[in-house]
C-alpha atoms as a PDB file:
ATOM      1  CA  UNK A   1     -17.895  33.126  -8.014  1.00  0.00           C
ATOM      2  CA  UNK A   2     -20.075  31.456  -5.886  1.00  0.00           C
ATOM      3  CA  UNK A   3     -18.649  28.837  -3.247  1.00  0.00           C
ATOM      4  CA  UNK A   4     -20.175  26.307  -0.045  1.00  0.00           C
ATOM      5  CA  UNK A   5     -19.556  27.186   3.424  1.00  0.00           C
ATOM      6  CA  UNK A   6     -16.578  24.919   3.955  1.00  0.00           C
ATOM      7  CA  UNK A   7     -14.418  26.030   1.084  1.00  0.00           C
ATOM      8  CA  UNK A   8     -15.138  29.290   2.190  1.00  0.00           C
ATOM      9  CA  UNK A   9     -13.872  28.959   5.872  1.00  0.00           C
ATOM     10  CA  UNK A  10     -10.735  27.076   3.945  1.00  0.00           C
ATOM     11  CA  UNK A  11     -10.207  30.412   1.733  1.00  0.00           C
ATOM     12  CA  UNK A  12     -10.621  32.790   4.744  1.00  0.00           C
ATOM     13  CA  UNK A  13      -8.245  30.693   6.874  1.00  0.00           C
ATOM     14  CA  UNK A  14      -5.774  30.942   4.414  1.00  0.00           C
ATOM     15  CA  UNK A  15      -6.462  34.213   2.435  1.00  0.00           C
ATOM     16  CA  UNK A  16      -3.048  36.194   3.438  1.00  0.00           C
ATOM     17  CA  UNK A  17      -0.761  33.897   1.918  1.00  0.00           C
ATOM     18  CA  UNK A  18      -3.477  33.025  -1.100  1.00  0.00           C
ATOM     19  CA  UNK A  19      -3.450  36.733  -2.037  1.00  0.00           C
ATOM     20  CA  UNK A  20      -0.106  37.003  -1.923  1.00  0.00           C
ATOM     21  CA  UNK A  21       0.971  34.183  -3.628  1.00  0.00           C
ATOM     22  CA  UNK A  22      -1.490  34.673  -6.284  1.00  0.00           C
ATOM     23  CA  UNK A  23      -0.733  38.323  -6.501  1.00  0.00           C
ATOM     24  CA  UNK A  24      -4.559  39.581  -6.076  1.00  0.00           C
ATOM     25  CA  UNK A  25      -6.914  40.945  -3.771  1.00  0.00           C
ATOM     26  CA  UNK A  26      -9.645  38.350  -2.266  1.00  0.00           C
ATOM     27  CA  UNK A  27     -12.916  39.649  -1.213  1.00  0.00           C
ATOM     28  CA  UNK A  28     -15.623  37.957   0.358  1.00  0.00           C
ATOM     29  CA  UNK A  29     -19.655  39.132   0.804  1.00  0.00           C
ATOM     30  CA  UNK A  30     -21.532  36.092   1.687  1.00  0.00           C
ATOM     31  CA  UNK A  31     -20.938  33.212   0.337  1.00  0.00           C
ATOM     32  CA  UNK A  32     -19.703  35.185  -3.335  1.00  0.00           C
ATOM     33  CA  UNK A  33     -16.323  36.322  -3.717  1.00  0.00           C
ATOM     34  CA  UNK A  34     -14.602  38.699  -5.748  1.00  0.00           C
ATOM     35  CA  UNK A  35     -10.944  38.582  -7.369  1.00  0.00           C
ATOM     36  CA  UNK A  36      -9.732  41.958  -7.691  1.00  0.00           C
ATOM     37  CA  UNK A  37      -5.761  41.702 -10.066  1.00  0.00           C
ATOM     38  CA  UNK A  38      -4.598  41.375 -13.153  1.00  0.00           C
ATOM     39  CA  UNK A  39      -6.631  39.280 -15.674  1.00  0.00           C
ATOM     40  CA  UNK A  40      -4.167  36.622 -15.702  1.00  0.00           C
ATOM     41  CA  UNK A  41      -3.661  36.362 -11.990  1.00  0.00           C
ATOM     42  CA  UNK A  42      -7.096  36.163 -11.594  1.00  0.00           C
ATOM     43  CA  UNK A  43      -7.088  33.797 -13.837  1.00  0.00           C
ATOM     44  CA  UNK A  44      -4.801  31.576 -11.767  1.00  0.00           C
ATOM     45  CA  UNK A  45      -6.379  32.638  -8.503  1.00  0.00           C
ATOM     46  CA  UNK A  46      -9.883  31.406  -9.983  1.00  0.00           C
ATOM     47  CA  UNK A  47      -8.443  27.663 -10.915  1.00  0.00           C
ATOM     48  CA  UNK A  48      -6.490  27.490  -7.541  1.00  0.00           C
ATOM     49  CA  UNK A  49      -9.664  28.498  -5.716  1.00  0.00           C
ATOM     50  CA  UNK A  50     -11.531  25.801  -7.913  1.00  0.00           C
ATOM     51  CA  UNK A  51      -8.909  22.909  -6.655  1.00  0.00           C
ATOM     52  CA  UNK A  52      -9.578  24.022  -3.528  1.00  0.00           C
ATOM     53  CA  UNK A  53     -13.415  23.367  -4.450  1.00  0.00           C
ATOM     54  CA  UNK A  54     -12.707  20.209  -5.546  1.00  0.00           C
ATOM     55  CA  UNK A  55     -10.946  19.363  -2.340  1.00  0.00           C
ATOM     56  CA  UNK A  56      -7.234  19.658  -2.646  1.00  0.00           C
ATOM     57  CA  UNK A  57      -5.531  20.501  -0.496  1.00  0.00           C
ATOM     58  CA  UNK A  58      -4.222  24.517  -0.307  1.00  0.00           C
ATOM     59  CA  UNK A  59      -0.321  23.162  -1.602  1.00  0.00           C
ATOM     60  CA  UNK A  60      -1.451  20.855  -3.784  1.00  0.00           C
ATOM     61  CA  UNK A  61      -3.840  23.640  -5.340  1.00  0.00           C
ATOM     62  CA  UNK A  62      -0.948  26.085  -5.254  1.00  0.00           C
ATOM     63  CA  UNK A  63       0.501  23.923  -7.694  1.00  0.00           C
ATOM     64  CA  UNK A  64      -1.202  25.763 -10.430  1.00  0.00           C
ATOM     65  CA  UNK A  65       0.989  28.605 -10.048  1.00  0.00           C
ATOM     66  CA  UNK A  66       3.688  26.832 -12.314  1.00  0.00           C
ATOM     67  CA  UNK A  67       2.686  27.364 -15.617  1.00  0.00           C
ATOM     68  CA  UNK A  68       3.355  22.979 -16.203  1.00  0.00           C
ATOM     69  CA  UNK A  69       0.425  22.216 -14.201  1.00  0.00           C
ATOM     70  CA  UNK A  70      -3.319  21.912 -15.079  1.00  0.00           C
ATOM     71  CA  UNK A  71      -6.597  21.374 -13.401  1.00  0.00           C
ATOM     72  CA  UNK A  72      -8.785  19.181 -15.503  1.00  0.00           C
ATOM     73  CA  UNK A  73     -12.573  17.760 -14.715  1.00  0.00           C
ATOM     74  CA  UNK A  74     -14.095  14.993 -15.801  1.00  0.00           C
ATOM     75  CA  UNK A  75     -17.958  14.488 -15.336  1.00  0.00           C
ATOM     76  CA  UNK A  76     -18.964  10.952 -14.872  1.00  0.00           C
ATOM     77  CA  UNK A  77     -22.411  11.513 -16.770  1.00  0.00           C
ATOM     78  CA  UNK A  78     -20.528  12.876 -19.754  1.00  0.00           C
ATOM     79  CA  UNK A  79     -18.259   9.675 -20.180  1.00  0.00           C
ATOM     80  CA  UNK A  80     -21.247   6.851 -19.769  1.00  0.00           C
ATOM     81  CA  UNK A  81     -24.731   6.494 -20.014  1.00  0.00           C
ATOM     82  CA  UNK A  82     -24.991   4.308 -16.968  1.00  0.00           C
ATOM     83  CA  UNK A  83     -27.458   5.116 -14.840  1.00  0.00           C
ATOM     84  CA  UNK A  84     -25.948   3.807 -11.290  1.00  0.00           C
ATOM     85  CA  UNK A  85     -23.010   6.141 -10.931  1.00  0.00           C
ATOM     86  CA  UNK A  86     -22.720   5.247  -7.235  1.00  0.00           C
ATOM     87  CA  UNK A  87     -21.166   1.939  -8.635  1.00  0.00           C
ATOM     88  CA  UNK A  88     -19.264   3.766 -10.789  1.00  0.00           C
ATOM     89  CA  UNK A  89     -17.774   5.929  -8.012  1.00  0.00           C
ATOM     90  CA  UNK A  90     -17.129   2.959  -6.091  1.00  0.00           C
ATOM     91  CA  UNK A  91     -15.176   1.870  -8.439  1.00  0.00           C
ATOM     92  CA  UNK A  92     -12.925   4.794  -9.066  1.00  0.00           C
ATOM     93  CA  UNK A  93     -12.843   4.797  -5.143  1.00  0.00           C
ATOM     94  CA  UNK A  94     -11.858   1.219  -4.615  1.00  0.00           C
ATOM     95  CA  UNK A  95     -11.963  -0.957  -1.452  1.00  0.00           C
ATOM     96  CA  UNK A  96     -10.663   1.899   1.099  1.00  0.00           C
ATOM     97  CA  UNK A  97      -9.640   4.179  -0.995  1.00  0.00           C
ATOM     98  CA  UNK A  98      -7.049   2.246  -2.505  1.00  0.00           C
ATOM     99  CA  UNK A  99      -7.343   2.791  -6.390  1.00  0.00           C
ATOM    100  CA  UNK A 100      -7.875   6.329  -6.542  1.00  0.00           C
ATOM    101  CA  UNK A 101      -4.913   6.765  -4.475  1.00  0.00           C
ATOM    102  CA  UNK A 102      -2.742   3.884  -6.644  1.00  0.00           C
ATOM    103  CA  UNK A 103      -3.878   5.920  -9.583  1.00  0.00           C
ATOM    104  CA  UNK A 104      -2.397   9.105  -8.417  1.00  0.00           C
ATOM    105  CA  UNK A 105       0.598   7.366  -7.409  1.00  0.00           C
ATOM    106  CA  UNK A 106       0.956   6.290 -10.703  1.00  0.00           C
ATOM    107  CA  UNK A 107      -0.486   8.522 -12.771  1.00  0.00           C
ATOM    108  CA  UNK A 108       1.979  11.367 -10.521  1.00  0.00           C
ATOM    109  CA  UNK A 109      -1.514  13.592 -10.557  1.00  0.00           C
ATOM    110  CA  UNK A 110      -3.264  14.875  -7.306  1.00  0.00           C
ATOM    111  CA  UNK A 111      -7.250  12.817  -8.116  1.00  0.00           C
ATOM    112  CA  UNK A 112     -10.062  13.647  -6.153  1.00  0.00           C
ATOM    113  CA  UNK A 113     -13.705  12.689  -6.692  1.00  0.00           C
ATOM    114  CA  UNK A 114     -16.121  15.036  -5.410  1.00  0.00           C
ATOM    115  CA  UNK A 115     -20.303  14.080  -6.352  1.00  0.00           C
ATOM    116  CA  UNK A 116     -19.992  12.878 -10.006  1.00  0.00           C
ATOM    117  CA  UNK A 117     -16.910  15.104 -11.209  1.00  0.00           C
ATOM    118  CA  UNK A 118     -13.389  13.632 -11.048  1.00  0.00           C
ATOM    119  CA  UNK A 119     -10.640  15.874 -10.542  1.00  0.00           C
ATOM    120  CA  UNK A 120      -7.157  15.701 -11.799  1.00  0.00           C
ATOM    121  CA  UNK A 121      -3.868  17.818 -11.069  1.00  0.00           C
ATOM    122  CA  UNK A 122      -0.535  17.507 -12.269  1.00  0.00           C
ATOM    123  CA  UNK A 123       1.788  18.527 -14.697  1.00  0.00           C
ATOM    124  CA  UNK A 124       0.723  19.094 -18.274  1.00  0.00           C
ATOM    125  CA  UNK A 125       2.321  15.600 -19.662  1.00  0.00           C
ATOM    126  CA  UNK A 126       0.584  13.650 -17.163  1.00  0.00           C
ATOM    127  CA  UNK A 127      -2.406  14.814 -16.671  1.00  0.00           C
ATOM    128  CA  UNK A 128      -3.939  13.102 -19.807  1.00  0.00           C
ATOM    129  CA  UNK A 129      -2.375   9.673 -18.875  1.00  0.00           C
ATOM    130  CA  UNK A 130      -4.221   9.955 -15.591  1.00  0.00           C
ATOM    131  CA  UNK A 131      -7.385  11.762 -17.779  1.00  0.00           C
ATOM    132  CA  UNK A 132      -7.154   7.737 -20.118  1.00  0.00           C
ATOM    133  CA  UNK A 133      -6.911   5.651 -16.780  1.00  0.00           C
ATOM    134  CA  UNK A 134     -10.171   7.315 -15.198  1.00  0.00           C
ATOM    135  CA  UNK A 135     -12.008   6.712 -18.832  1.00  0.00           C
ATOM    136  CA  UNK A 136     -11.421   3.895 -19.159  1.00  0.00           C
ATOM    137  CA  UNK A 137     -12.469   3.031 -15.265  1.00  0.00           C
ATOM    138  CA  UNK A 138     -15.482   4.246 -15.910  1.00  0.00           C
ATOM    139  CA  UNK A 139     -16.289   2.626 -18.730  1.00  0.00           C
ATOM    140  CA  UNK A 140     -15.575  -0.811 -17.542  1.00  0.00           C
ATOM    141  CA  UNK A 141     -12.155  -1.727 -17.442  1.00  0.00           C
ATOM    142  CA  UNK A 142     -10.561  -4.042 -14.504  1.00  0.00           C
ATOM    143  CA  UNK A 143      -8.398  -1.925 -12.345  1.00  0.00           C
ATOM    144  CA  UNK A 144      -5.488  -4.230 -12.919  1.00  0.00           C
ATOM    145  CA  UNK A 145      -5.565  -3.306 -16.207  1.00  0.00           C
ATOM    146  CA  UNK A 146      -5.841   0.685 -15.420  1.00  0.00           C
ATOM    147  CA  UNK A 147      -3.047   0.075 -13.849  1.00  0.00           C
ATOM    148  CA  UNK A 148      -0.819  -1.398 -16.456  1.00  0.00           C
ATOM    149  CA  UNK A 149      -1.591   0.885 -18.409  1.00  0.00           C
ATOM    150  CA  UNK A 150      -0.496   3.549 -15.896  1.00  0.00           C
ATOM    151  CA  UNK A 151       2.534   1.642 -15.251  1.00  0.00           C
ATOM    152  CA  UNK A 152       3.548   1.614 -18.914  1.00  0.00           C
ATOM    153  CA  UNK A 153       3.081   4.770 -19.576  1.00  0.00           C
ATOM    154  CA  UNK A 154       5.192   6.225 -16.571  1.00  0.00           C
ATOM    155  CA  UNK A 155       7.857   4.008 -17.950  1.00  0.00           C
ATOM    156  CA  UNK A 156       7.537   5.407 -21.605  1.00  0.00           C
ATOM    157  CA  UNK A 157       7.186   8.956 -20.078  1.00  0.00           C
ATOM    158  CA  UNK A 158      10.713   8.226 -18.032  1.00  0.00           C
ATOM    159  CA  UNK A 159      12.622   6.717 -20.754  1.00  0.00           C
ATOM    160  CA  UNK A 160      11.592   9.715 -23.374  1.00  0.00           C
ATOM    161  CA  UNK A 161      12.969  11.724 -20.268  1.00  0.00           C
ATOM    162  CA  UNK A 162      16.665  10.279 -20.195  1.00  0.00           C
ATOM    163  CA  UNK A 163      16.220   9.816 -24.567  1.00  0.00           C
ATOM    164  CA  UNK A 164      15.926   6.226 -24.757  1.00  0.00           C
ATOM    165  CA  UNK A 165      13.505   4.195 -26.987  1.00  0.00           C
ATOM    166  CA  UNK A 166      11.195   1.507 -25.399  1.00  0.00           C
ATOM    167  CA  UNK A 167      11.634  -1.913 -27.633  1.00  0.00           C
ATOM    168  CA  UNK A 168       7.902  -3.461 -27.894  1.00  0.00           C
END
């Protein structure tokens, strides 16, 4: 595995508590590192590491420890054929920052946006709510509808929760 400088000064200021949380043995040669465990805690340790890569930060990424999380990426290029993704990651950006982080507020997912690949991390049912929202932001839709639909289907998730049925 093969990661920049910076995520690698984040890994080695953290690495005590990463190995033992994640129940493996970091090592680092350059700018490679090895996982030395169990397959399925490397497993883990490799998508953790990856959030970290994609800029979460180390409790957030930690996160992936319970098995009801996921780590899912979306590349831009693979959901349009525009050619000006620098509007498009405006867009997912907002004015200050403001609709990615409205759509993780809604969406209850950790989003980041790192080059052309969007990140999302949450828990396993809403992690494809938030995986819609970004779609269909980057294919064109207003944010205030993104939002709706966000909106709605926090609702529907939270109703489903308690066992009531949403009259539309």
């Amino acid at each position: 595995m093969f990661l920049e400088k910076e995520i690698i000064k984040k890994i080695l200021r953290n690495k005590k508590k990463l190995e033992s949380k994640l129940k493996v043995k970091i090592i680092i040669k350059d700018s490679k590192i090895e996982i030395i465990g169990d397959e399925f805690d490397i497993y883990i340790a490799e998508n953790v590491l990856e959030a970290l890569e994609r800029n979460f930060p180390l409790n957030i990424a930690l996160l992936l420890l319970e098995e009801s999380y996921l780590l899912k990426n979306l590349l831009i290029k693979s959901i349009t054929n525009r050619k000006n993704l620098s509007a498009i990651r405006a867009r997912i950006i907002g004015t200050e920052g403001k609709t990615l982080k409205l759509m993780s507020e809604l969406s209850e997912c950790y989003i980041t946006l790192n080059d052309n690949t969007v990140s999302i991390l949450g828990s396993t049912e809403k992690i494809k709510d938030a995986e819609n929202a970004i779609r269909s932001l980057i294919l064109g839709s207003k944010q205030a509808n993104v939002y709706k639909y966000l909106e709605k289907a926090r609702k529907k998730v939270h109703n489903e929760d308690l066992g009531l049925k949403i009259k539309e």
